[in-house]
PDB file of N, CA and C in Angstrom:
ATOM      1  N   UNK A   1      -4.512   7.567  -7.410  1.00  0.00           N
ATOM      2  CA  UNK A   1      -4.573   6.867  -6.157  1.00  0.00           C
ATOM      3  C   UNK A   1      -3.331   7.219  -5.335  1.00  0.00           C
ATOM      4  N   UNK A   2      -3.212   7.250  -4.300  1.00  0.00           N
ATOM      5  CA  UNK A   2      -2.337   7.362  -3.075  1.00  0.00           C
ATOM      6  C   UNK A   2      -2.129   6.600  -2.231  1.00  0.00           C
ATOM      7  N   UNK A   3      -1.041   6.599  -1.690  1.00  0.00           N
ATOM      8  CA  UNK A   3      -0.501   5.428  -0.607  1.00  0.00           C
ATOM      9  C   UNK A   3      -0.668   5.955   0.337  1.00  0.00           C
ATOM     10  N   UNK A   4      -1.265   4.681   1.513  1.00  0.00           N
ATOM     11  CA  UNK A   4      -2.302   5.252   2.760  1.00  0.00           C
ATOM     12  C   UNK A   4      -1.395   5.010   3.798  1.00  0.00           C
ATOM     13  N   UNK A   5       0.121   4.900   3.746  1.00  0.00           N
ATOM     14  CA  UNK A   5       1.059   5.357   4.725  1.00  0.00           C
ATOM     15  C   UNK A   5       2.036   6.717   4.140  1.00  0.00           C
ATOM     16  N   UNK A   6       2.342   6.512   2.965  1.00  0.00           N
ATOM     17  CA  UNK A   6       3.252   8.229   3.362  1.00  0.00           C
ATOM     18  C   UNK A   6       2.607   9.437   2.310  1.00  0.00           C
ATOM     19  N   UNK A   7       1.613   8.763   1.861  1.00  0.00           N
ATOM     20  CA  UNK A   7       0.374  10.001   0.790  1.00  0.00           C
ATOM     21  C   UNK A   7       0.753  10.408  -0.642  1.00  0.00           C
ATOM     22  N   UNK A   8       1.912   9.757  -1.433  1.00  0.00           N
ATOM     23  CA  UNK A   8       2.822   9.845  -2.416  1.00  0.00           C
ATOM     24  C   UNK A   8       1.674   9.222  -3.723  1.00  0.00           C
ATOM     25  N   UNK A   9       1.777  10.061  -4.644  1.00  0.00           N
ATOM     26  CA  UNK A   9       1.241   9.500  -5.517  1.00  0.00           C
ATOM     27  C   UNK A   9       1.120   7.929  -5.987  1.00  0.00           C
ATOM     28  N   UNK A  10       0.716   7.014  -6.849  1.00  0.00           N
ATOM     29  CA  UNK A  10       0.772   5.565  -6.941  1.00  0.00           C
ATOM     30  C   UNK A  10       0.865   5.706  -8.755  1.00  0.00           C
ATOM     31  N   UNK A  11       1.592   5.161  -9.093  1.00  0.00           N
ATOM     32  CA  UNK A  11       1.703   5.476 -10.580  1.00  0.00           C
ATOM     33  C   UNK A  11       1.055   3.904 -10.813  1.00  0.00           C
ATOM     34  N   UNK A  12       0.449   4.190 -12.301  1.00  0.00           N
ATOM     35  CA  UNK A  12      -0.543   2.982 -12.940  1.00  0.00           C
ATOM     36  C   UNK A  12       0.426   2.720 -13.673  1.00  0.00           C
ATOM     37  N   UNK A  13       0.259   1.290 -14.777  1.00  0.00           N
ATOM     38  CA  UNK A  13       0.342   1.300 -15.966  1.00  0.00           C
ATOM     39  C   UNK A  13      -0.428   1.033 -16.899  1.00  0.00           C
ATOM     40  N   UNK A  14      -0.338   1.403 -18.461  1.00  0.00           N
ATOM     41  CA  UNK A  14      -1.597   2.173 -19.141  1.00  0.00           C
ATOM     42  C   UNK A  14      -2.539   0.798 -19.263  1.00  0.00           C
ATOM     43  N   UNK A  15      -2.647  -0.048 -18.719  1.00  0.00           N
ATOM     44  CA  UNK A  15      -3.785  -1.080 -18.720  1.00  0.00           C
ATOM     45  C   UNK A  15      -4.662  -0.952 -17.087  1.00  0.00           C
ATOM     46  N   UNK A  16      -4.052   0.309 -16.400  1.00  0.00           N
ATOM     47  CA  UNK A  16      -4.751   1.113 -15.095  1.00  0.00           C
ATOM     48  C   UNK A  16      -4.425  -0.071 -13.848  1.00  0.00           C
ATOM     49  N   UNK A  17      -3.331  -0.586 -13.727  1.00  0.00           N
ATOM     50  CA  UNK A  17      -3.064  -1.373 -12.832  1.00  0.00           C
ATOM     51  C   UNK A  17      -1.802  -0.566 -12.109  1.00  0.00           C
ATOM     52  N   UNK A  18      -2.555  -0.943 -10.762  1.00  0.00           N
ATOM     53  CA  UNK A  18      -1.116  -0.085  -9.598  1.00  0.00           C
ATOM     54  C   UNK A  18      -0.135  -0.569  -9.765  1.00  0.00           C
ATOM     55  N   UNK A  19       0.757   0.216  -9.286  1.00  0.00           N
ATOM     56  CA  UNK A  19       2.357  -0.020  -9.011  1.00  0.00           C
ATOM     57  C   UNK A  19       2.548  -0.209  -7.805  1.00  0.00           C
ATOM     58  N   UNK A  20       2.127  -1.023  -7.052  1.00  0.00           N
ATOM     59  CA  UNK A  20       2.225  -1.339  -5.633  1.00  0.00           C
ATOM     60  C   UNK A  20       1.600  -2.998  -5.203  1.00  0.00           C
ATOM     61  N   UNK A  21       0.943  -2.472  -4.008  1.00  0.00           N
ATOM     62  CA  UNK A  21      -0.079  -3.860  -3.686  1.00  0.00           C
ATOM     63  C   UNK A  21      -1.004  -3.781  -2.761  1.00  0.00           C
ATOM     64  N   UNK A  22      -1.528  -4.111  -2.650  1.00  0.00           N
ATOM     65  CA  UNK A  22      -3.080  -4.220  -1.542  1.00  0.00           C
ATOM     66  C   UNK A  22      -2.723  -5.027  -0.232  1.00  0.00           C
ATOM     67  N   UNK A  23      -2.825  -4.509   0.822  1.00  0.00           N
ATOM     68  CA  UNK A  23      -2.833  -5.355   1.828  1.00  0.00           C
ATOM     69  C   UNK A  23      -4.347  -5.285   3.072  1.00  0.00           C
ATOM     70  N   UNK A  24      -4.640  -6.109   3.347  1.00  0.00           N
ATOM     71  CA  UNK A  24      -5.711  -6.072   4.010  1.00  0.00           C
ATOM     72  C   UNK A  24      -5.616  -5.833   5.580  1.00  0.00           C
ATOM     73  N   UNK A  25      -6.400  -5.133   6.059  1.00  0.00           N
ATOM     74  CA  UNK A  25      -6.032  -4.195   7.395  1.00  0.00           C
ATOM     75  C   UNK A  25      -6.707  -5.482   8.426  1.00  0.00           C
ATOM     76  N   UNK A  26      -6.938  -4.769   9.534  1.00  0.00           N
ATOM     77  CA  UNK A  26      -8.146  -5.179  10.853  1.00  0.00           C
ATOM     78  C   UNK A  26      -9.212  -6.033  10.262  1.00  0.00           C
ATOM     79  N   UNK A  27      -9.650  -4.925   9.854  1.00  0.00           N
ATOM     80  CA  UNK A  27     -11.414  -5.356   9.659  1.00  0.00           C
ATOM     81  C   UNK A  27     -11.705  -5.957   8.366  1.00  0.00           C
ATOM     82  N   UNK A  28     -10.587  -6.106   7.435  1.00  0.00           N
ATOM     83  CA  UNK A  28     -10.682  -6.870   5.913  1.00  0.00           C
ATOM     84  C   UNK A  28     -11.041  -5.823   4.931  1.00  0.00           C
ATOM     85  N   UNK A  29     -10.755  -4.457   5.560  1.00  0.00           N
ATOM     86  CA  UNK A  29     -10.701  -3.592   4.264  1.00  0.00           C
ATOM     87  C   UNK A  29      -9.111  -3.215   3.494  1.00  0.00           C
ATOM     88  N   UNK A  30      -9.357  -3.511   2.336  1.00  0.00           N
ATOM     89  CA  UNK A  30      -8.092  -3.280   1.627  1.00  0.00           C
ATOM     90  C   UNK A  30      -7.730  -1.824   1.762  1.00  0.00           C
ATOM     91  N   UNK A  31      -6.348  -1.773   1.747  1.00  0.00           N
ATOM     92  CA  UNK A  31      -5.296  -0.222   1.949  1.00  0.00           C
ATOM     93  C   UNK A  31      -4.207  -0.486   0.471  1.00  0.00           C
ATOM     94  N   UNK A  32      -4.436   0.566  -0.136  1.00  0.00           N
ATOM     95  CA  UNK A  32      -3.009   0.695  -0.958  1.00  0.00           C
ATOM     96  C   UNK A  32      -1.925   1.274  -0.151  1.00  0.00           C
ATOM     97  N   UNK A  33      -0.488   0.335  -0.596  1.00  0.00           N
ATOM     98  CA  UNK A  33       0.523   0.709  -0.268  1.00  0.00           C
ATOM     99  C   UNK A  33       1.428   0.551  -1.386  1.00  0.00           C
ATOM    100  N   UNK A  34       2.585   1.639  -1.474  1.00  0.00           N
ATOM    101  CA  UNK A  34       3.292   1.999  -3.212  1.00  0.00           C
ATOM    102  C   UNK A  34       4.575   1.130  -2.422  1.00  0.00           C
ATOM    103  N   UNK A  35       5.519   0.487  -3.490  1.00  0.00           N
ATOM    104  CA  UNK A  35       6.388   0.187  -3.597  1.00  0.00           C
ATOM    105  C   UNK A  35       7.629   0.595  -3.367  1.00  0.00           C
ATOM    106  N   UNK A  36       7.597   1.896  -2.720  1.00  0.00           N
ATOM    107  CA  UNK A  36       8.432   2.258  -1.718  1.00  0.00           C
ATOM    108  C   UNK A  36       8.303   2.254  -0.480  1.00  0.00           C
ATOM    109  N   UNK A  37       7.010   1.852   0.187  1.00  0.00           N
ATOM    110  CA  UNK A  37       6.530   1.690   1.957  1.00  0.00           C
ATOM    111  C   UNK A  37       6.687   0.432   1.910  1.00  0.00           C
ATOM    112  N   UNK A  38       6.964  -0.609   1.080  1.00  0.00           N
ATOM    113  CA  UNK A  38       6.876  -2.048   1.217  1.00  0.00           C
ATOM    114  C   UNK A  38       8.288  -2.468   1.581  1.00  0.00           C
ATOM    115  N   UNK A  39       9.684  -1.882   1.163  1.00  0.00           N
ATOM    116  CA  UNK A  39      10.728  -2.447   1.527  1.00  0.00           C
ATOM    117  C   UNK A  39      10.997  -1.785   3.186  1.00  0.00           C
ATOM    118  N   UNK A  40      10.583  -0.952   3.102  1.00  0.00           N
ATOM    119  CA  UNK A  40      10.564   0.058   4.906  1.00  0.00           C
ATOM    120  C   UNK A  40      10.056  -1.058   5.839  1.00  0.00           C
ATOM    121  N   UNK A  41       9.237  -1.800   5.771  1.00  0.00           N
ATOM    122  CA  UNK A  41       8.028  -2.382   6.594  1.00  0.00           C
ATOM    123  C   UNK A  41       7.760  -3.983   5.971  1.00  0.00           C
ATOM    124  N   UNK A  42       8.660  -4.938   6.795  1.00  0.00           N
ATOM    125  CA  UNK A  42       8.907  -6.159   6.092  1.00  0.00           C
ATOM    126  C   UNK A  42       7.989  -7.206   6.721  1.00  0.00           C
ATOM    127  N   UNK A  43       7.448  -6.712   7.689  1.00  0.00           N
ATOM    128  CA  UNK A  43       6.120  -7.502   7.688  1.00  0.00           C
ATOM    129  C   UNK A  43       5.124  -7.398   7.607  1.00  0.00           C
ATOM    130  N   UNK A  44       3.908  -7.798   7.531  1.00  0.00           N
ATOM    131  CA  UNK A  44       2.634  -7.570   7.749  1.00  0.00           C
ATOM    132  C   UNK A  44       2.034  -6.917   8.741  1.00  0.00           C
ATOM    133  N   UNK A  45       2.280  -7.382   9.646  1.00  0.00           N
ATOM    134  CA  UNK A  45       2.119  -6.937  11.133  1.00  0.00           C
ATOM    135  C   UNK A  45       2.560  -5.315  11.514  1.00  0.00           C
ATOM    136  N   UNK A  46       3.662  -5.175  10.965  1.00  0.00           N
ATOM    137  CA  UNK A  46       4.041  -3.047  11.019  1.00  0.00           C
ATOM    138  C   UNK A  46       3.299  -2.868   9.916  1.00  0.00           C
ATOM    139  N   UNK A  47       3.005  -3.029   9.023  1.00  0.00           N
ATOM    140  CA  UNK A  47       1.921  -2.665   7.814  1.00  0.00           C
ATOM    141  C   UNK A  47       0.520  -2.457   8.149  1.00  0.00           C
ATOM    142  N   UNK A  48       0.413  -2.915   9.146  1.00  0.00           N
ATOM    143  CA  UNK A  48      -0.911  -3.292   9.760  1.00  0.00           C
ATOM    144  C   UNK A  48      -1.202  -2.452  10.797  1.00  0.00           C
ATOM    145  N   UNK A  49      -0.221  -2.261  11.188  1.00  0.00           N
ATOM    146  CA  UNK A  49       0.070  -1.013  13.020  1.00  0.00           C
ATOM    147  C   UNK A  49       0.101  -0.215  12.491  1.00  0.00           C
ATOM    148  N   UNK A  50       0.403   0.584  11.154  1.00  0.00           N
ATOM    149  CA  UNK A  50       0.317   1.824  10.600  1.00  0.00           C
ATOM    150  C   UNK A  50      -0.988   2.002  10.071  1.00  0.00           C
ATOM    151  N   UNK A  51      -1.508   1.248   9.952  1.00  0.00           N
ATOM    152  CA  UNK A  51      -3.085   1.291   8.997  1.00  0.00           C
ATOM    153  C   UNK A  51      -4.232   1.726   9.869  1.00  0.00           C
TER     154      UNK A  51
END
């Protein structure tokens, strides 16, 4: 899986759960984003303008 702001791989762990988090866009479709675009972008709202 990949992060749908800077395209960087998303590493699992071996029970296949992301290393990141889900945030829900516009229209209520979920976007992965990795745990390095989350401290860049401290609200929802720029998380959301990039999506």
């Amino acid at each position: 899986m990949k992060c749908e702001i800077c395209g960087r791989k998303i590493e699992e762990t071996f029970l296949k759960k992301v290393v990141g988090t889900y945030v829900k866009g516009r229209k209520g479709k979920k976007h992965l984003v990795c745990n390095h675009c989350q401290p860049k972008f401290q609200s929802k709202k720029d998380l959301i303008a990039l999506l």
